[in-house]
Protein backbone atom coordinates (compact mmCIF):
# COMPACT_ATOMS: atom_id res chain seq x y z
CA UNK A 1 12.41 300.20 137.42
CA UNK A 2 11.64 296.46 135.89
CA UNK A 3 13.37 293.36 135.15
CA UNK A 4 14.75 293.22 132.00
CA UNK A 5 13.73 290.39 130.34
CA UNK A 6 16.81 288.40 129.52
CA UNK A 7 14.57 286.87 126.54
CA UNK A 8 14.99 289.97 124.72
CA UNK A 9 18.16 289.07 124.00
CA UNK A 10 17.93 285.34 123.90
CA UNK A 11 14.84 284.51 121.63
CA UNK A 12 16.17 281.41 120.28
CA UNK A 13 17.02 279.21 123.54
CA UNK A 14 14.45 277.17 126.28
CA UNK A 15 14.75 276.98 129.63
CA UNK A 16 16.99 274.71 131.42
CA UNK A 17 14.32 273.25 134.53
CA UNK A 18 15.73 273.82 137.62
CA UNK A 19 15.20 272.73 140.79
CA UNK A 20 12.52 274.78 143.03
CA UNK A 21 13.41 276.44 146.21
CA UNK A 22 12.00 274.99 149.52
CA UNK A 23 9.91 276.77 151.72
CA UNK A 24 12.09 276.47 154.29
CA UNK A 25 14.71 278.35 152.60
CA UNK A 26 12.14 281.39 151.47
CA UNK A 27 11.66 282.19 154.83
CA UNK A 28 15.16 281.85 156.29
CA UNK A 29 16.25 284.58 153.29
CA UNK A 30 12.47 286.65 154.69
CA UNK A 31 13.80 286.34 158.22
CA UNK A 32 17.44 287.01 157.84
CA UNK A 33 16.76 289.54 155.57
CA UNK A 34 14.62 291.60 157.87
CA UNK A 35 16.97 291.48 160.78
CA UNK A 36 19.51 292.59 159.05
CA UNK A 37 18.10 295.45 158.55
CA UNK A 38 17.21 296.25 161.68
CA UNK A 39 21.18 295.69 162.56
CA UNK A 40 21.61 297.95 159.72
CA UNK A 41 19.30 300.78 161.33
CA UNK A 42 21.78 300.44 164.61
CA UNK A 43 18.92 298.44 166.08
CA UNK A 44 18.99 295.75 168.89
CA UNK A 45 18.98 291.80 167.66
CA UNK A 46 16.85 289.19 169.66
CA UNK A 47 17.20 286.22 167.73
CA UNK A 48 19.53 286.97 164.56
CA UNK A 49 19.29 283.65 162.45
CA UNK A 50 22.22 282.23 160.73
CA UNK A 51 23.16 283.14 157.26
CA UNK A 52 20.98 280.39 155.29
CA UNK A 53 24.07 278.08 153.85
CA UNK A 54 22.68 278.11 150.66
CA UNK A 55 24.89 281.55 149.56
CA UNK A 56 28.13 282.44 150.38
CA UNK A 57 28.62 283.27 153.77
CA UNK A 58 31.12 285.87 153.16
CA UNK A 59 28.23 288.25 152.00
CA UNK A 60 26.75 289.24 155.44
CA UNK A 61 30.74 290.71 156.23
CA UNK A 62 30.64 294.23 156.45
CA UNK A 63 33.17 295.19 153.90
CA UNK A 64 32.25 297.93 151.71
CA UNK A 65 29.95 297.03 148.66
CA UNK A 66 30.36 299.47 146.43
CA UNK A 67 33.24 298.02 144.30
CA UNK A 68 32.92 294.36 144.71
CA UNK A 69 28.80 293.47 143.69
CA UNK A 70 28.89 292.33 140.83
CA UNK A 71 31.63 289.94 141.53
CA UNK A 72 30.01 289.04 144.93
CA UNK A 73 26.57 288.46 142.43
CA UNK A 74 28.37 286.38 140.57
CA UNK A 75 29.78 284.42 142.90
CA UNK A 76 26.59 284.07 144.77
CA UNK A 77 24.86 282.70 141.57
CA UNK A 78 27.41 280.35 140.80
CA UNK A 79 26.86 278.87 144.44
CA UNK A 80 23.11 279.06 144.42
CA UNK A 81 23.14 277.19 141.56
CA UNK A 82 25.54 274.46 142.02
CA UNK A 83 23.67 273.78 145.36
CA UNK A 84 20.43 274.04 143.68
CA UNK A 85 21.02 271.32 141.56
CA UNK A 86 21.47 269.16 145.26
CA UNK A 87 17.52 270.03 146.17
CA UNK A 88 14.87 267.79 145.98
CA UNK A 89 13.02 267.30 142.60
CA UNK A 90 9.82 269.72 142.41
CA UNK A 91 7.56 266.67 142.11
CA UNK A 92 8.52 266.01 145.84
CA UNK A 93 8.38 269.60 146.62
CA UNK A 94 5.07 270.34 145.72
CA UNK A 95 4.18 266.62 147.05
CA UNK A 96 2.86 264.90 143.53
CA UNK A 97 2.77 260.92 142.86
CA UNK A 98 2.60 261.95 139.29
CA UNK A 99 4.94 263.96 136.38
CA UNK A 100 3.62 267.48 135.94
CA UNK A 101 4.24 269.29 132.54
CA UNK A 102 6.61 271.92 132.50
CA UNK A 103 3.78 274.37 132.54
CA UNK A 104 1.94 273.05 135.77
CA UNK A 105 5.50 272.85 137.28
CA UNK A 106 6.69 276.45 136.31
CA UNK A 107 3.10 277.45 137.40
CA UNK A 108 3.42 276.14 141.25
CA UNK A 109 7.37 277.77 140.83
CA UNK A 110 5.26 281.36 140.18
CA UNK A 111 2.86 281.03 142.40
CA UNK A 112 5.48 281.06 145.03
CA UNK A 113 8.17 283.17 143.82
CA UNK A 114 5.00 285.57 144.02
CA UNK A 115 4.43 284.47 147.48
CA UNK A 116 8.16 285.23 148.87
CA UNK A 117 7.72 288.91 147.04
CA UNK A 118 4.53 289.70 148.79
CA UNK A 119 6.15 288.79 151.85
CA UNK A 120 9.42 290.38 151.52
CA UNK A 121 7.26 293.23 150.83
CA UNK A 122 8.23 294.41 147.00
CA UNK A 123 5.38 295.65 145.28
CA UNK A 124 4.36 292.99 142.40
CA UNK A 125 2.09 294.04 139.28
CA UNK A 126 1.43 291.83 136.39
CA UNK A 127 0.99 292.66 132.66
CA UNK A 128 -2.40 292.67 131.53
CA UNK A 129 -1.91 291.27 128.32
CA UNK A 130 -1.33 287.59 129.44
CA UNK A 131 -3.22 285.48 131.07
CA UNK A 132 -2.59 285.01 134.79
CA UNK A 133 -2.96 281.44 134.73
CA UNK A 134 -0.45 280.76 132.00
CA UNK A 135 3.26 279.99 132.54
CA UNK A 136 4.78 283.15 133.96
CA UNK A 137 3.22 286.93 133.84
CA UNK A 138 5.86 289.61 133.62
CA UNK A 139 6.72 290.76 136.95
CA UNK A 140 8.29 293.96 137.71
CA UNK A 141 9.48 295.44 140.91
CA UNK A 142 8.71 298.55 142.72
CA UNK A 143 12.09 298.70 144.19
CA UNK A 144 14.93 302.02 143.79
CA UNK A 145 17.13 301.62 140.75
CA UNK A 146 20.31 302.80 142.38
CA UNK A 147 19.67 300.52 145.39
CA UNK A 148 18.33 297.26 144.36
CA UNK A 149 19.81 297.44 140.29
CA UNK A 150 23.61 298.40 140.73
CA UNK A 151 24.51 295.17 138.51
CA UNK A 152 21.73 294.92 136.35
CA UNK A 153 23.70 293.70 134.01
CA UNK A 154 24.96 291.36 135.80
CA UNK A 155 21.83 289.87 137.33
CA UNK A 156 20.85 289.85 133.53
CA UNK A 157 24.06 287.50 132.55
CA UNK A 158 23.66 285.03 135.51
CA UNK A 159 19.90 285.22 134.74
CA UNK A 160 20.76 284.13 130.66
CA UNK A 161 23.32 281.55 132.08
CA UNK A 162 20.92 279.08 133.34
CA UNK A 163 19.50 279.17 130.14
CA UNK A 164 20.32 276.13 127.81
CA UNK A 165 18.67 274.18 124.87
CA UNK A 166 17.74 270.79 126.90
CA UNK A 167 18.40 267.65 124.96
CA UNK A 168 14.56 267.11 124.40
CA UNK A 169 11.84 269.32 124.84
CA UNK A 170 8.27 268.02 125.81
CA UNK A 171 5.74 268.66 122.85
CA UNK A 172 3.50 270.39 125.43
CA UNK A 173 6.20 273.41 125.49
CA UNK A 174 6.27 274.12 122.07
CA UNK A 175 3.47 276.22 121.89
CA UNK A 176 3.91 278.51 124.78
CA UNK A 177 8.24 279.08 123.59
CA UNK A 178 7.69 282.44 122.84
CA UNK A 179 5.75 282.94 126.12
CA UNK A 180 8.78 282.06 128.66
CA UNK A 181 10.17 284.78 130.71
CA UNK A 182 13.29 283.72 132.70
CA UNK A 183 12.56 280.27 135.49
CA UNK A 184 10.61 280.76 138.21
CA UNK A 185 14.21 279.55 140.02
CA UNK A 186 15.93 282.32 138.54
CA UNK A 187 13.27 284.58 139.55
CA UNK A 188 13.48 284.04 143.17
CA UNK A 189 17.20 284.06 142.77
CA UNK A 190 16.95 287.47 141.29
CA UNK A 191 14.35 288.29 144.28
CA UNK A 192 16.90 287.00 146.79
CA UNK A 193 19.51 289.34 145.46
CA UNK A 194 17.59 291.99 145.57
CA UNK A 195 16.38 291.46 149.11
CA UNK A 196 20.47 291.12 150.07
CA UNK A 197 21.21 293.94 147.82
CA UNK A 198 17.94 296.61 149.23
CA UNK A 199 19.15 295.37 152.66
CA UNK A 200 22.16 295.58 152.67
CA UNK A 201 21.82 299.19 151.63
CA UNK A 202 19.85 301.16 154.21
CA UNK A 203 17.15 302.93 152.86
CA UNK A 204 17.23 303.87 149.14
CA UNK A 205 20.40 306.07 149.26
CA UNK A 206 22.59 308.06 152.18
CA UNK A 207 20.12 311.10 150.60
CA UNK A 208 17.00 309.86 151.35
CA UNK A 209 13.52 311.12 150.88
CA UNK A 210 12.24 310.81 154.70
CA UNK A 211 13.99 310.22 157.54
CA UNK A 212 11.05 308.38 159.00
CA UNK A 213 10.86 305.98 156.34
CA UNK A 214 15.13 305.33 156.55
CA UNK A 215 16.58 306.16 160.00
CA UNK A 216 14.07 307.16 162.52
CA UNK A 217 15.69 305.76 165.65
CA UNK A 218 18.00 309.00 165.94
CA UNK A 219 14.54 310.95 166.75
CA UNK A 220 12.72 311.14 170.05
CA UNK A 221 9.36 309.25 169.13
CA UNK A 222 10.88 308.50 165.86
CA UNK A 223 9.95 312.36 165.18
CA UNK A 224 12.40 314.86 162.97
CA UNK A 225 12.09 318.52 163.91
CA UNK A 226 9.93 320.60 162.18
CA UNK A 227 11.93 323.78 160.59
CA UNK A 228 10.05 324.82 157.69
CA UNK A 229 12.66 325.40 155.28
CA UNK A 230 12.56 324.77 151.64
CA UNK A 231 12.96 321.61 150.93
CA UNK A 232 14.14 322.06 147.64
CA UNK A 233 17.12 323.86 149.61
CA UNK A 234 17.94 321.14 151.86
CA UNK A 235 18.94 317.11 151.60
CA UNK A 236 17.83 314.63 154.64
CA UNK A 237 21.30 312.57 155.19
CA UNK A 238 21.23 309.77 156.92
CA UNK A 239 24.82 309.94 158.02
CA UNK A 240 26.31 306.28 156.72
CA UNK A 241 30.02 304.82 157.58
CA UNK A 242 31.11 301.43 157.23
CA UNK A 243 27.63 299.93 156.11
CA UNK A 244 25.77 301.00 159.36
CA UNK A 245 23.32 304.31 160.07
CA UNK A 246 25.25 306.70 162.87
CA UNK A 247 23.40 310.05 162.72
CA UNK A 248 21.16 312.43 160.53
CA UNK A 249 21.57 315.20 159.26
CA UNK A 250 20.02 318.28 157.84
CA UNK A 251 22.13 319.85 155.00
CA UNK A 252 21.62 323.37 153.86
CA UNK A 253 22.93 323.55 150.53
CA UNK A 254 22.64 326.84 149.38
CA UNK A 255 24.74 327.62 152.67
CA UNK A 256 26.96 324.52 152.45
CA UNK A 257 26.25 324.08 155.65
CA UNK A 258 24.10 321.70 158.16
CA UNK A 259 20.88 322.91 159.63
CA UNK A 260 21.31 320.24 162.56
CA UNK A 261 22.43 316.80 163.37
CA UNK A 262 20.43 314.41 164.98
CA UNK A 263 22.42 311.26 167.52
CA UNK A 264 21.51 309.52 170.26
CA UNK A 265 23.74 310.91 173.24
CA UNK A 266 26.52 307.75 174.05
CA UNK A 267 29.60 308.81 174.67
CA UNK A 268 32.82 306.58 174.54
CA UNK A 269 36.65 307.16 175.18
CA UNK A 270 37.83 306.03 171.65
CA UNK A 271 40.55 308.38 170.19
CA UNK A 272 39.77 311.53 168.20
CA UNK A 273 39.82 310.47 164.42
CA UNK A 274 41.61 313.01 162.38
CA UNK A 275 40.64 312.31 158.82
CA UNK A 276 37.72 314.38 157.20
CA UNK A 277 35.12 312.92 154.46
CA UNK A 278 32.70 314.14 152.39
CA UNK A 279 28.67 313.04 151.17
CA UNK A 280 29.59 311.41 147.77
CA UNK A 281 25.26 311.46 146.96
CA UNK A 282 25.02 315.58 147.21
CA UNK A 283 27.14 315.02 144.08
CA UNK A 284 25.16 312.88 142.44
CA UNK A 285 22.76 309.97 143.38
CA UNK A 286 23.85 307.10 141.85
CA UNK A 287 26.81 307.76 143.78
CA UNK A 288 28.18 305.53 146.48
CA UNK A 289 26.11 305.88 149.79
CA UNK A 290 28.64 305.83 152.15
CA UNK A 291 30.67 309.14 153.39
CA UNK A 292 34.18 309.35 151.98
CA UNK A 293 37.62 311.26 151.53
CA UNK A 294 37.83 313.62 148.86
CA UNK A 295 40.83 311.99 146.94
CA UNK A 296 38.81 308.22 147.27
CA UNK A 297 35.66 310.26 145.33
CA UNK A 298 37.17 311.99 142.62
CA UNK A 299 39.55 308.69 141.72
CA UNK A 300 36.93 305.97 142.17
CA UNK A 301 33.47 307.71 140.59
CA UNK A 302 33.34 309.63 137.33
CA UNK A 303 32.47 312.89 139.92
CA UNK A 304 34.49 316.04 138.80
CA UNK A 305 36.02 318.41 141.48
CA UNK A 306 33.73 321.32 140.02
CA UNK A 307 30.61 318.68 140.94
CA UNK A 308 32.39 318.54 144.04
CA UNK A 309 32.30 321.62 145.27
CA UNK A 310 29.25 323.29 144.01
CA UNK A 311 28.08 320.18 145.96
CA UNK A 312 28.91 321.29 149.62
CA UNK A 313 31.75 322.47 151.44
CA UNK A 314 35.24 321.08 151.11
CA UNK A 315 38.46 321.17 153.08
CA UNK A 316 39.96 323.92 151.75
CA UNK A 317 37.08 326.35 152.34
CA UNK A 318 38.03 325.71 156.01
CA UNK A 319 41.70 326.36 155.53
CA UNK A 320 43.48 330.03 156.54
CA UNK A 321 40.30 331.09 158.83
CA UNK A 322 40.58 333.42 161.02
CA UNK A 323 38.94 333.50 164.57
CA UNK A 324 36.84 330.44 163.41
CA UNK A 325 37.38 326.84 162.74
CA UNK A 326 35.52 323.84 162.20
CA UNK A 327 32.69 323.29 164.31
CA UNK A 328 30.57 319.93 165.02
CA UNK A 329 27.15 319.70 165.26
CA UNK A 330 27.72 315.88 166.35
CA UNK A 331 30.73 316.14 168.26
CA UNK A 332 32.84 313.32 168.26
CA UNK A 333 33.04 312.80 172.26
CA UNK A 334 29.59 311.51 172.18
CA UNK A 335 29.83 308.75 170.25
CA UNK A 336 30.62 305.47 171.47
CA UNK A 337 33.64 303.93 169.54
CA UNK A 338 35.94 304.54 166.50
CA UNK A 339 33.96 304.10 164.17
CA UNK A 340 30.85 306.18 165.56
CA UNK A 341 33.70 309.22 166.29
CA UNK A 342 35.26 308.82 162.58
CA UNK A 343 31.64 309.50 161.20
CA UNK A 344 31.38 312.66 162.70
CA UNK A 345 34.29 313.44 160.73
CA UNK A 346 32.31 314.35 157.40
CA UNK A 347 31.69 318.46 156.45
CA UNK A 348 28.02 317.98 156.59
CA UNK A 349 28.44 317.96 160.01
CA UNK A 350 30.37 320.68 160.12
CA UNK A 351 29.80 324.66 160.60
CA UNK A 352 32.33 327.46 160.43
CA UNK A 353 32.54 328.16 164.34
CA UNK A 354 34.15 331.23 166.69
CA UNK A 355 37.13 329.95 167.81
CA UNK A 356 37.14 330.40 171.09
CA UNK A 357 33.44 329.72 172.01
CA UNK A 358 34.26 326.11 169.72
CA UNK A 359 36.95 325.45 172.37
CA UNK A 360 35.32 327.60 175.45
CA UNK A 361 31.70 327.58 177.02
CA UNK A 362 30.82 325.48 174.14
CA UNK A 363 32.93 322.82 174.54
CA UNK A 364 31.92 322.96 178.22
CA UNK A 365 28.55 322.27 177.37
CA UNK A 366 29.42 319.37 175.11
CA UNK A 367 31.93 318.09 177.72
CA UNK A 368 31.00 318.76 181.63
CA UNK A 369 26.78 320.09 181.01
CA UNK A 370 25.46 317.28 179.15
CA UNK A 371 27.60 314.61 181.27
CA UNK A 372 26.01 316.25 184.13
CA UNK A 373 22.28 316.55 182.72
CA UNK A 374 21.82 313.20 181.54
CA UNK A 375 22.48 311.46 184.64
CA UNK A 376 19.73 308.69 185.37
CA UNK A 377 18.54 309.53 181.73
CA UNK A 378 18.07 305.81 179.65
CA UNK A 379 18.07 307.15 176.51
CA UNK A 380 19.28 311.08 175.44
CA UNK A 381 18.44 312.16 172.10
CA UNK A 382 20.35 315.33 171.03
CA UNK A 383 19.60 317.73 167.72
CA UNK A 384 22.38 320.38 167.34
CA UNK A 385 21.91 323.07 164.85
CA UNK A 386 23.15 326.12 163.34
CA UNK A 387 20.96 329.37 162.03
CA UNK A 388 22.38 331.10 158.40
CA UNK A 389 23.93 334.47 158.91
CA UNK A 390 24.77 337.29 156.92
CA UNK A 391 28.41 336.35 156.30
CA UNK A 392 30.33 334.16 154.32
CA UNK A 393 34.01 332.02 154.53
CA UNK A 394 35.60 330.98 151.40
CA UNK A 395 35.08 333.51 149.10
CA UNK A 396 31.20 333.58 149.70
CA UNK A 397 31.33 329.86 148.89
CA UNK A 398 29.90 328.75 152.87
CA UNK A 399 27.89 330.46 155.10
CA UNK A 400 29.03 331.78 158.96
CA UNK A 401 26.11 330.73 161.22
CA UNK A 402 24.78 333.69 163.02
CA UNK A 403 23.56 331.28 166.01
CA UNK A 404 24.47 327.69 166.93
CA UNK A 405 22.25 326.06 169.26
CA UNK A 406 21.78 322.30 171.00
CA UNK A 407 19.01 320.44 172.79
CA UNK A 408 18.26 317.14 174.16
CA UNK A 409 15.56 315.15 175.47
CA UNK A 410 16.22 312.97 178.31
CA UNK A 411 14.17 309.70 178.25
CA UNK A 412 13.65 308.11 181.46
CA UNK A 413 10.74 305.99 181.64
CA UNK A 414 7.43 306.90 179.64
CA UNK A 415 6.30 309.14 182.56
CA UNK A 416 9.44 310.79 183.34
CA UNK A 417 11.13 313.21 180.82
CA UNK A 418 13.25 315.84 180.68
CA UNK A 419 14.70 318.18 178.22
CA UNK A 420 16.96 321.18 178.02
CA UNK A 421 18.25 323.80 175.63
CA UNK A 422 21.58 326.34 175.09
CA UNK A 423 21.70 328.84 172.28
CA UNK A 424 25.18 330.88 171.64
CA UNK A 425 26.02 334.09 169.37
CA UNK A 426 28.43 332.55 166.83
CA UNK A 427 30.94 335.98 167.58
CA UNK A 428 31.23 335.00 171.43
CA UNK A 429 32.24 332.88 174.03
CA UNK A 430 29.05 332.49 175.49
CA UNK A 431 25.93 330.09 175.93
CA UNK A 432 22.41 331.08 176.67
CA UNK A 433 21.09 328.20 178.98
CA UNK A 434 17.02 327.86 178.06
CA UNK A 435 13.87 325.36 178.45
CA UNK A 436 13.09 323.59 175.27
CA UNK A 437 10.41 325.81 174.75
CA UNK A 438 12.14 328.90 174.95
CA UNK A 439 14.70 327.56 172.34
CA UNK A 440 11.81 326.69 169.78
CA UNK A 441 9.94 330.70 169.93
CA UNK A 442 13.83 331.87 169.88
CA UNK A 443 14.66 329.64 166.18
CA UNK A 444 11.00 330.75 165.25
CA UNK A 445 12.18 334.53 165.27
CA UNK A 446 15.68 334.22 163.83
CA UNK A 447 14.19 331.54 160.84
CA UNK A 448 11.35 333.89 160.29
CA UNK A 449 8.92 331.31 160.96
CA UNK A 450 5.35 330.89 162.85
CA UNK A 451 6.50 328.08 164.89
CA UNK A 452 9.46 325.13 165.05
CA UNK A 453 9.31 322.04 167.04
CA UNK A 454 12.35 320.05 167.64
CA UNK A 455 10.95 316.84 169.46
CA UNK A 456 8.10 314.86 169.72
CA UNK A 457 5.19 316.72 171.74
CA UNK A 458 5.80 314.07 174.56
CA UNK A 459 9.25 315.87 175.56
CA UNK A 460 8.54 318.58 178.00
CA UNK A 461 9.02 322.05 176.92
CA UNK A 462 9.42 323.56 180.74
């Protein structure tokens, strides 16, 4: 998706100069912006810079997005360019004794807006219909429209605001009017929103494309398992609450049910949370990212209850069950705090399960086997799963899992490994204790499928 040019709508008014951007500032944004991604991903900080001064500092706070950007934009803007106005003049910038024209100054201002997009990354091509040496070529962005465009319109009225008719306009500009796309300063204040914006949102959406490419670190090796199911049948969540990455999940859809969850094993003593939540982007993708309730989706999006629940399950296809209740793939216990538990509490992470194996041998594994097993372990990456049976809850509307079945890979040091496997009959209160590799030829037979593989090749199968 491109810029709009704000000129389209504007054809009559020059550009106010503003002030260029320092070097120094570029890379703090470059820097900043790149950690916080990695915090984003759930990933450890060395050296975290400090916000660059030149914004709002109440950006970087972790309160929810969604219904506050375009104010925040705007407010941003208005502080960018008040302080602007403070920098030095581009003629000591760029380190001239003499005036430039506007067009040698607005030149330099592309050639590095261009160089703070190549290194933040964003994929730059330029019209071939102009020159490359004259004023500004277009520019457009390879970046995802729901992600990095939310307030498009509002990037294109702060863009149009710093456009006025100066008092006196140098002869030399006349003849290149009709050429001027939007300052080089609001460019790279456009760029720098974007950067916040793509950052602040992990990945291009909760439904991503790849989990590789969004949130690998929930995989041993930074490796998914390999099913082999249709991928037109299933969507790749990485499992978002409260602007941070917690899990990933599998979803079946046809099923309305998960085909695993992914976590890294960390259990905490937090309270168990109570209130369930939903995947507003199975709906629709230009929804919100972030898991929610129910009643907060259908009042704050234009999503219908029908979209709802063709979507995926909802609580009432869980209510009135008989012998089964709701079953986590991610249980709750092994997540470190509050708000790790509370994100477990979404029904894409959720499978219809027997009663009393949920709350028997189960729960034993989940509780007392896995405390047990990953003793000395530094790092225990878990995938639980459930295989589609012939039977259905809510009026055919979600599937009963025929199997459920959970594995880890214990991560001691790179020459000492460990794994192990349980797989239980969803109709009894027992667990089926097996080697990794035993677990991957027994989902092979009950998937119909020449082979699965559930970690990285490095994890030993025996």
């Amino acid at each position: 998706m491109g810029f709009v040019d704000p000129r389209a709508t504007a054809p009559n008014v020059e550009p106010l100069q503003q002030p260029n951007l320092p070097p120094s500032l570029i890379q703090d944004w470059i820097d900043f912006c790149r950690l916080r991604q990695l915090s984003l991903q759930g990933r450890p900080l060395t050296q975290a810079p400090a916000q660059p001064d030149y914004f709002a500092p109440s950006y970087t706070q972790s309160a929810s997005p969604v219904d506050s950007d375009a104010e925040e934009f705007e407010a941003l803007a208005s502080v960018a360019i008040s302080e602007g106005v403070s920098e030095p003049s581009p003629d000591e910038l760029v380190g001239d004794t003499e005036a430039i024209s506007p067009s040698e100054d607005l030149h330099l201002r592309s050639k590095q807006m261009i160089h703070m997009a190549e290194a933040l990354e964003l994929n730059i091509t330029t019209s071939d219909n102009r020159p490359k040496d004259r004023i500004l070529s277009r520019l457009y962005l390879d970046a995802p429209g729901i992600v990095a465009f939310p307030v498009l319109e509002g990037l294109t009225e702060i863009s149009q605001s710093v456009w006025k008719k100066p008092a006196s306009t140098p002869a030399s500009s006349k003849k290149i009017e009709n050429l001027y796309t939007p300052s080089a300063y609001t460019m790279l204040l456009v760029l720098l929103f974007v950067c916040v914006c793509w950052h602040n949102t992990p990945g291009n959406a909760e439904v991503v494309a790849s989990f590789e490419e969004t949130c690998p670190q929930f995989f041993f090796r930074e490796t998914p398992p390999k099913i082999g199911l249709q991928p037109t049948q299933t969507a790749q969540i990485c499992q978002r609450y409260k602007n941070q990455y917690r899990y990933a999940t599998m979803y079946d859809r046809g099923h309305r049910i998960p085909v695993y969850s992914a976590y890294i094993y960390n259990p905490g003593k937090a309270k168990r949370p109570s209130n369930w939540m939903v995947e507003p982007q199975l709906v629709n993708l230009s929804l919100p990212p972030e898991m929610t309730s129910e009643g907060a989706l259908l009042q704050k999006s234009r999503a219908t209850e029908a979209e709802l629940w063709e979507s995926q399950a909802v609580l009432q296809d869980y209510k009135n069950l008989a012998d089964y209740n709701r079953g986590h793939l991610n249980p709750n216990s092994h997540q470190p705090d509050l708000d790790a538990k509370k994100s477990t509490f979404t029904l894409t992470n959720i499978v219809p399960q027997y009663i009393k194996l949920n709350g028997g041998s189960w729960n034993n594994y989940e509780q007392q086997t896995m405390a047990s097993n990953t003793q000395g372990c530094k790092e225990t990456f878990a995938v639980v799963g459930a295989v589609p049976g012939n039977n259905y809850i809510a009026g055919g509307r979600v599937n009963k899992p025929s199997h459920v079945w959970s594995t880890a890979c214990c991560f001691i040091d790179n020459n000492h490994m460990r794994s192990w496997a349980i797989i239980a009959p969803n109709d009894k209160d027992v667990v089926e204790h097996l080697t990794l590799g035993q677990l991957e030829e027994k989902l092979a037979e009950l998937y119909h499928l020449n082979g699965v593989s559930l970690f990285h090749s490095d994890c030993p199968r025996e």
